[in-house]
C-alpha atoms as a PDB file:
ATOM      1  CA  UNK A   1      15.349  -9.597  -5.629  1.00  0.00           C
ATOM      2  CA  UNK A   2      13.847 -11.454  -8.168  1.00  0.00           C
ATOM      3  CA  UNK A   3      11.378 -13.200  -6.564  1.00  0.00           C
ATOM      4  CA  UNK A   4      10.335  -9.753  -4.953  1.00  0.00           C
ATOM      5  CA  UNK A   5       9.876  -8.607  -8.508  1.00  0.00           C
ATOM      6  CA  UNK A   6       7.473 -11.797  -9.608  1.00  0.00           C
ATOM      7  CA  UNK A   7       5.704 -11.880  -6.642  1.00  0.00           C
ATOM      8  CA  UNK A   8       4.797  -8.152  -5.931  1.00  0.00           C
ATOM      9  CA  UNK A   9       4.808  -6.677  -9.576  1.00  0.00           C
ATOM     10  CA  UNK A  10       1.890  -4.490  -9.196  1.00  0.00           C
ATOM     11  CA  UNK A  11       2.884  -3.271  -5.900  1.00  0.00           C
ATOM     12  CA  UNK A  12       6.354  -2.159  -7.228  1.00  0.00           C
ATOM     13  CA  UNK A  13       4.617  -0.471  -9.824  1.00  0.00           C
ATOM     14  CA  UNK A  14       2.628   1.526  -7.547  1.00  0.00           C
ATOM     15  CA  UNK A  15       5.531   2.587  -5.029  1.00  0.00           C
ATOM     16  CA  UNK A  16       6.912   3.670  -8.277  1.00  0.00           C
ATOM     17  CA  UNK A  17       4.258   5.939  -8.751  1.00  0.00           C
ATOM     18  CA  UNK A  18       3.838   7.133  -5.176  1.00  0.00           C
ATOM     19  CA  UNK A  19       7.510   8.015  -5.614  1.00  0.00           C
ATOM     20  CA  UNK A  20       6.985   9.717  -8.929  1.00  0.00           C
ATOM     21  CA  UNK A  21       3.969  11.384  -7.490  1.00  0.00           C
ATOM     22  CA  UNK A  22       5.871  12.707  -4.608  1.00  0.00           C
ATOM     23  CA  UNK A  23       9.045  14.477  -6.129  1.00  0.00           C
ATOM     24  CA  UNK A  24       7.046  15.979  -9.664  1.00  0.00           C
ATOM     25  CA  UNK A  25       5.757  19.643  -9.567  1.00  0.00           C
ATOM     26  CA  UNK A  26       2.442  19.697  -9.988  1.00  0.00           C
ATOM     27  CA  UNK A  27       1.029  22.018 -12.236  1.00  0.00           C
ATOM     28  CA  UNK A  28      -0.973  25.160 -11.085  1.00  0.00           C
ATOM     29  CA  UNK A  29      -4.834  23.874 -11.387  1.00  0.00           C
ATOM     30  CA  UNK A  30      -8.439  25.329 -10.079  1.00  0.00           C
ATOM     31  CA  UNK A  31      -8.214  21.659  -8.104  1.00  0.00           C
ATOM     32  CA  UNK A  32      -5.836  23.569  -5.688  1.00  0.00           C
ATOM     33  CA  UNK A  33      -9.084  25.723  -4.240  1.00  0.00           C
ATOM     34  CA  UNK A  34     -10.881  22.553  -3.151  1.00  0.00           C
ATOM     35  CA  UNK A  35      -9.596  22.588   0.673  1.00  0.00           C
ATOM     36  CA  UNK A  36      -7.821  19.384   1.868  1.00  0.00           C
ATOM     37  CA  UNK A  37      -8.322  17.665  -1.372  1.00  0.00           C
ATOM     38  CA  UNK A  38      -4.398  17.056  -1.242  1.00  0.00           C
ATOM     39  CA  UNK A  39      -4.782  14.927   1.559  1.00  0.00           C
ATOM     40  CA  UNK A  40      -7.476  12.512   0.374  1.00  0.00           C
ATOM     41  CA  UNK A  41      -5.198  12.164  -2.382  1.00  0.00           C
ATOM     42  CA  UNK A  42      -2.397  11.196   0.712  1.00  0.00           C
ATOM     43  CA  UNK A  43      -5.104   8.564   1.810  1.00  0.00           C
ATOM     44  CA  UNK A  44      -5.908   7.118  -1.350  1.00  0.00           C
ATOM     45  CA  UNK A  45      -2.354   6.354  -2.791  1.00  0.00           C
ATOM     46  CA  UNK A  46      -1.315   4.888   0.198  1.00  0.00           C
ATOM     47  CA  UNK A  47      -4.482   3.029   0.881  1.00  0.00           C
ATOM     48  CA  UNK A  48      -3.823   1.551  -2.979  1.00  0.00           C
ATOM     49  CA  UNK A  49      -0.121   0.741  -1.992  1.00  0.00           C
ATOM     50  CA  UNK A  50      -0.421  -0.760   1.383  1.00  0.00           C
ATOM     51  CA  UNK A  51      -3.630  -2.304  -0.147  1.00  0.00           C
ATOM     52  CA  UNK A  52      -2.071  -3.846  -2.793  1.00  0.00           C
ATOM     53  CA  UNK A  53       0.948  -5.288  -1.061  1.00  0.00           C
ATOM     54  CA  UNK A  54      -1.583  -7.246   1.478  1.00  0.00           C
ATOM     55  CA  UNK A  55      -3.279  -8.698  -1.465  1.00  0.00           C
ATOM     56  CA  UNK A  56      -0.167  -9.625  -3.438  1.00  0.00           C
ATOM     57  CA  UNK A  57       1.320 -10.712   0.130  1.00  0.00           C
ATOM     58  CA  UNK A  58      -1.671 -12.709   0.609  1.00  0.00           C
ATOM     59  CA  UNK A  59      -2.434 -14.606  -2.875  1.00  0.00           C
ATOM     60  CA  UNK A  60       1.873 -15.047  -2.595  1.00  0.00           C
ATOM     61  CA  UNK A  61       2.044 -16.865   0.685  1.00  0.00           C
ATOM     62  CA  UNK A  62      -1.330 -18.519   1.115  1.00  0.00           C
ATOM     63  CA  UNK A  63      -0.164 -21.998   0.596  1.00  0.00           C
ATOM     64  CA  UNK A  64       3.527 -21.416   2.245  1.00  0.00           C
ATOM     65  CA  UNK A  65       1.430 -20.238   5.671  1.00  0.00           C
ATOM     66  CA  UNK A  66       4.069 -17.829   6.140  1.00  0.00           C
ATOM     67  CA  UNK A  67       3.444 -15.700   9.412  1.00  0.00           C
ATOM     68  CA  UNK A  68       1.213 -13.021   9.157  1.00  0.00           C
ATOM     69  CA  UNK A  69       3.612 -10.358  11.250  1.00  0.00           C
ATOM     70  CA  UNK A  70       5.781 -10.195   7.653  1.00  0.00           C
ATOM     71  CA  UNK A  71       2.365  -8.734   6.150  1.00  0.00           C
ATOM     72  CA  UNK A  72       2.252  -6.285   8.862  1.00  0.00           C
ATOM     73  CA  UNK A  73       5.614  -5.297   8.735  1.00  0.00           C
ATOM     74  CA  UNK A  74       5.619  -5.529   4.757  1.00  0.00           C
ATOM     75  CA  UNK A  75       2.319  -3.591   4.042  1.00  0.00           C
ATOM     76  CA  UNK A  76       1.870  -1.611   7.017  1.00  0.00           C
ATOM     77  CA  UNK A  77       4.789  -0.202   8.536  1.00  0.00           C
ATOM     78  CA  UNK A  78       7.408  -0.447   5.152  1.00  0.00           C
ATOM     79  CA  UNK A  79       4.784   2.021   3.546  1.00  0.00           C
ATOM     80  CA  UNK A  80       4.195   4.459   6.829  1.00  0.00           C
ATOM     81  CA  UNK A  81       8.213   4.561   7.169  1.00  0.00           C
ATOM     82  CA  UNK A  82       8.335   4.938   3.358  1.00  0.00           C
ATOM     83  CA  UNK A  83       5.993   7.949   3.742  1.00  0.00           C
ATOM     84  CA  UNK A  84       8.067   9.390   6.491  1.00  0.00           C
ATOM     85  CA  UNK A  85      10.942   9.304   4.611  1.00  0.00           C
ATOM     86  CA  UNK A  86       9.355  10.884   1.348  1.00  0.00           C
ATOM     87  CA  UNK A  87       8.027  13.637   3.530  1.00  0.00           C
ATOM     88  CA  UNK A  88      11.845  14.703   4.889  1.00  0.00           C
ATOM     89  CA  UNK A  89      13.098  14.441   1.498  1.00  0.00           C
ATOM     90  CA  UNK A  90      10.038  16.814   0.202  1.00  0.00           C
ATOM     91  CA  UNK A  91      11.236  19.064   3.170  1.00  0.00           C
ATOM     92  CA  UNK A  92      15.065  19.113   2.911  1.00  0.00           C
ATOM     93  CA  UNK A  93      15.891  17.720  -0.907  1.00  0.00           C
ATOM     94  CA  UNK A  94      13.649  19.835  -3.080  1.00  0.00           C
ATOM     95  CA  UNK A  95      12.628  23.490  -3.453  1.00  0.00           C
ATOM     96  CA  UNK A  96       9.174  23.249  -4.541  1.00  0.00           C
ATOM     97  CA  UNK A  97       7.867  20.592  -2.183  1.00  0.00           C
ATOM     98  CA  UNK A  98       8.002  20.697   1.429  1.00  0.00           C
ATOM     99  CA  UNK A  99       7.355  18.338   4.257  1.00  0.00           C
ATOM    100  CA  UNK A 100       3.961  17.932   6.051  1.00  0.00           C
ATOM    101  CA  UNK A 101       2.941  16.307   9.355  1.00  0.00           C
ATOM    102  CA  UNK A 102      -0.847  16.119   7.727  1.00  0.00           C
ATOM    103  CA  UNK A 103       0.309  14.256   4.744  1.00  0.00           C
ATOM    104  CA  UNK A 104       2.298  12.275   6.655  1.00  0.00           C
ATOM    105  CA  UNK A 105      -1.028  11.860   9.018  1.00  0.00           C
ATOM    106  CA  UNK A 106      -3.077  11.242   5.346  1.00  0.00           C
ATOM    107  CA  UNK A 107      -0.679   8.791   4.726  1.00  0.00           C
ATOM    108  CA  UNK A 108      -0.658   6.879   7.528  1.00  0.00           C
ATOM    109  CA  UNK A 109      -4.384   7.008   7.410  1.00  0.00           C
ATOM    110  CA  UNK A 110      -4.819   5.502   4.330  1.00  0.00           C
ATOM    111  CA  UNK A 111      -2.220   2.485   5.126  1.00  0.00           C
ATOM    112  CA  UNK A 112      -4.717   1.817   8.464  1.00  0.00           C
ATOM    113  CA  UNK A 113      -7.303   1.579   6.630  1.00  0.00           C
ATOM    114  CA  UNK A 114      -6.071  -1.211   3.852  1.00  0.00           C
ATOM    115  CA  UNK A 115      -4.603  -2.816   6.815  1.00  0.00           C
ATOM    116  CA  UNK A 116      -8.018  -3.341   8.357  1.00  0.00           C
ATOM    117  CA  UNK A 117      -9.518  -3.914   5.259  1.00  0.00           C
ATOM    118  CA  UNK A 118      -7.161  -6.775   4.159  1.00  0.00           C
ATOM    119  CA  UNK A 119      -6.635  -8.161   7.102  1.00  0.00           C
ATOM    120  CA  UNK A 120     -10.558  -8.495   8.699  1.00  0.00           C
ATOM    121  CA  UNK A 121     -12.198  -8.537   5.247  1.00  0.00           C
ATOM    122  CA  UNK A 122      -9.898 -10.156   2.288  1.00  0.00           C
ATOM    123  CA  UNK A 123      -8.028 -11.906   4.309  1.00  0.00           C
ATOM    124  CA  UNK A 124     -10.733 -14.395   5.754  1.00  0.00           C
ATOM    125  CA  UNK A 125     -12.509 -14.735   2.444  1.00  0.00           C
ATOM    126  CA  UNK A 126      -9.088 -15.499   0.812  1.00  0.00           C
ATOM    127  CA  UNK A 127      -9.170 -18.498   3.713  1.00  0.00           C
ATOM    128  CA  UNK A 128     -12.740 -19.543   2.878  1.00  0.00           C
ATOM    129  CA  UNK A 129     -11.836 -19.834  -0.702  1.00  0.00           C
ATOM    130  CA  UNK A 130      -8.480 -21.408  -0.536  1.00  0.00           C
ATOM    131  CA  UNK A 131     -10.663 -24.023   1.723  1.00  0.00           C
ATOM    132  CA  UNK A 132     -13.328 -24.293  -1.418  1.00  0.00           C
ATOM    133  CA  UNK A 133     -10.721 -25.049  -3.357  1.00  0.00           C
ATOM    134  CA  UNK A 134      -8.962 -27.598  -1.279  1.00  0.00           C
ATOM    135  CA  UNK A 135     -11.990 -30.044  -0.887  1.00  0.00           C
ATOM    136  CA  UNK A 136     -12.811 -29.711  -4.852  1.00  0.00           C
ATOM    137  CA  UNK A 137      -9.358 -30.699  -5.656  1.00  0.00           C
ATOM    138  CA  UNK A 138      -9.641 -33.854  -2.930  1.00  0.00           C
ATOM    139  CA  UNK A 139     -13.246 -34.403  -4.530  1.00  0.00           C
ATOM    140  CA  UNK A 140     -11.865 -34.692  -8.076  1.00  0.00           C
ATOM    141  CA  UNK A 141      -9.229 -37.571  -7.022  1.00  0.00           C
END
């Protein structure tokens, strides 16, 4: 659990506040007349969750070459199943909260995204300069 802890301490910080951000009543604001705005909000904190856990996943295991289905499982599915759950618990655990297929849809949306972001865009550049570093280190010798 520990190691979790070191190597994902932003991430767990941010599940934190997705969970916080999920169960608190929100205060009555003039932000509530902007249509949909709740569910960009759905994208974005679960595009900076699953986001974050394929960059901490990343820097983590890039010199253990650990296999890249235990970032998919870890910062894909974990927070679309995560999501899922918070949305049944919004529905059947609390009275001023309900459950909602289109957050659940935002959600998921947002965890695609940093999925495809980290894995066609960070991810190779993460390779490239792991590589960089590599032959400077043998260079220096």
């Amino acid at each position: 659990m520990l190691s979790y802890i070191k190597k994902y301490p932003i991430s767990l910080f941010i599940i934190l506040t997705v969970i916080y951000l999920s169960f608190f009543k929100p205060p009555k604001t003039d932000l509530n007349e902007i249509p949909n705005l709740d569910k960009l909000v759905h994208v974005c904190m679960y595009f900076g969750m699953s986001g974050m856990l394929w960059l901490e996943f990343l820097r983590a295991h890039r010199r253990d070459h650990a296999p890249m289905w235990h970032a998919w499982v870890g910062a894909f599915l974990c927070p679309v199943l995560f999501s899922g759950c918070v949305e049944l618990l919004q529905e059947y655990c609390t009275t001023y909260r309900g459950g909602d297929w289109l957050d659940f849809a935002a959600n998921t949306t947002g965890a695609i995204l940093a999925s495809l972001v980290a894995y066609y865009v960070v991810r190779p550049r993460m390779k490239i300069n792991s590589k960089r570093q590599s032959m400077n280190n043998k260079g220096e010798r």
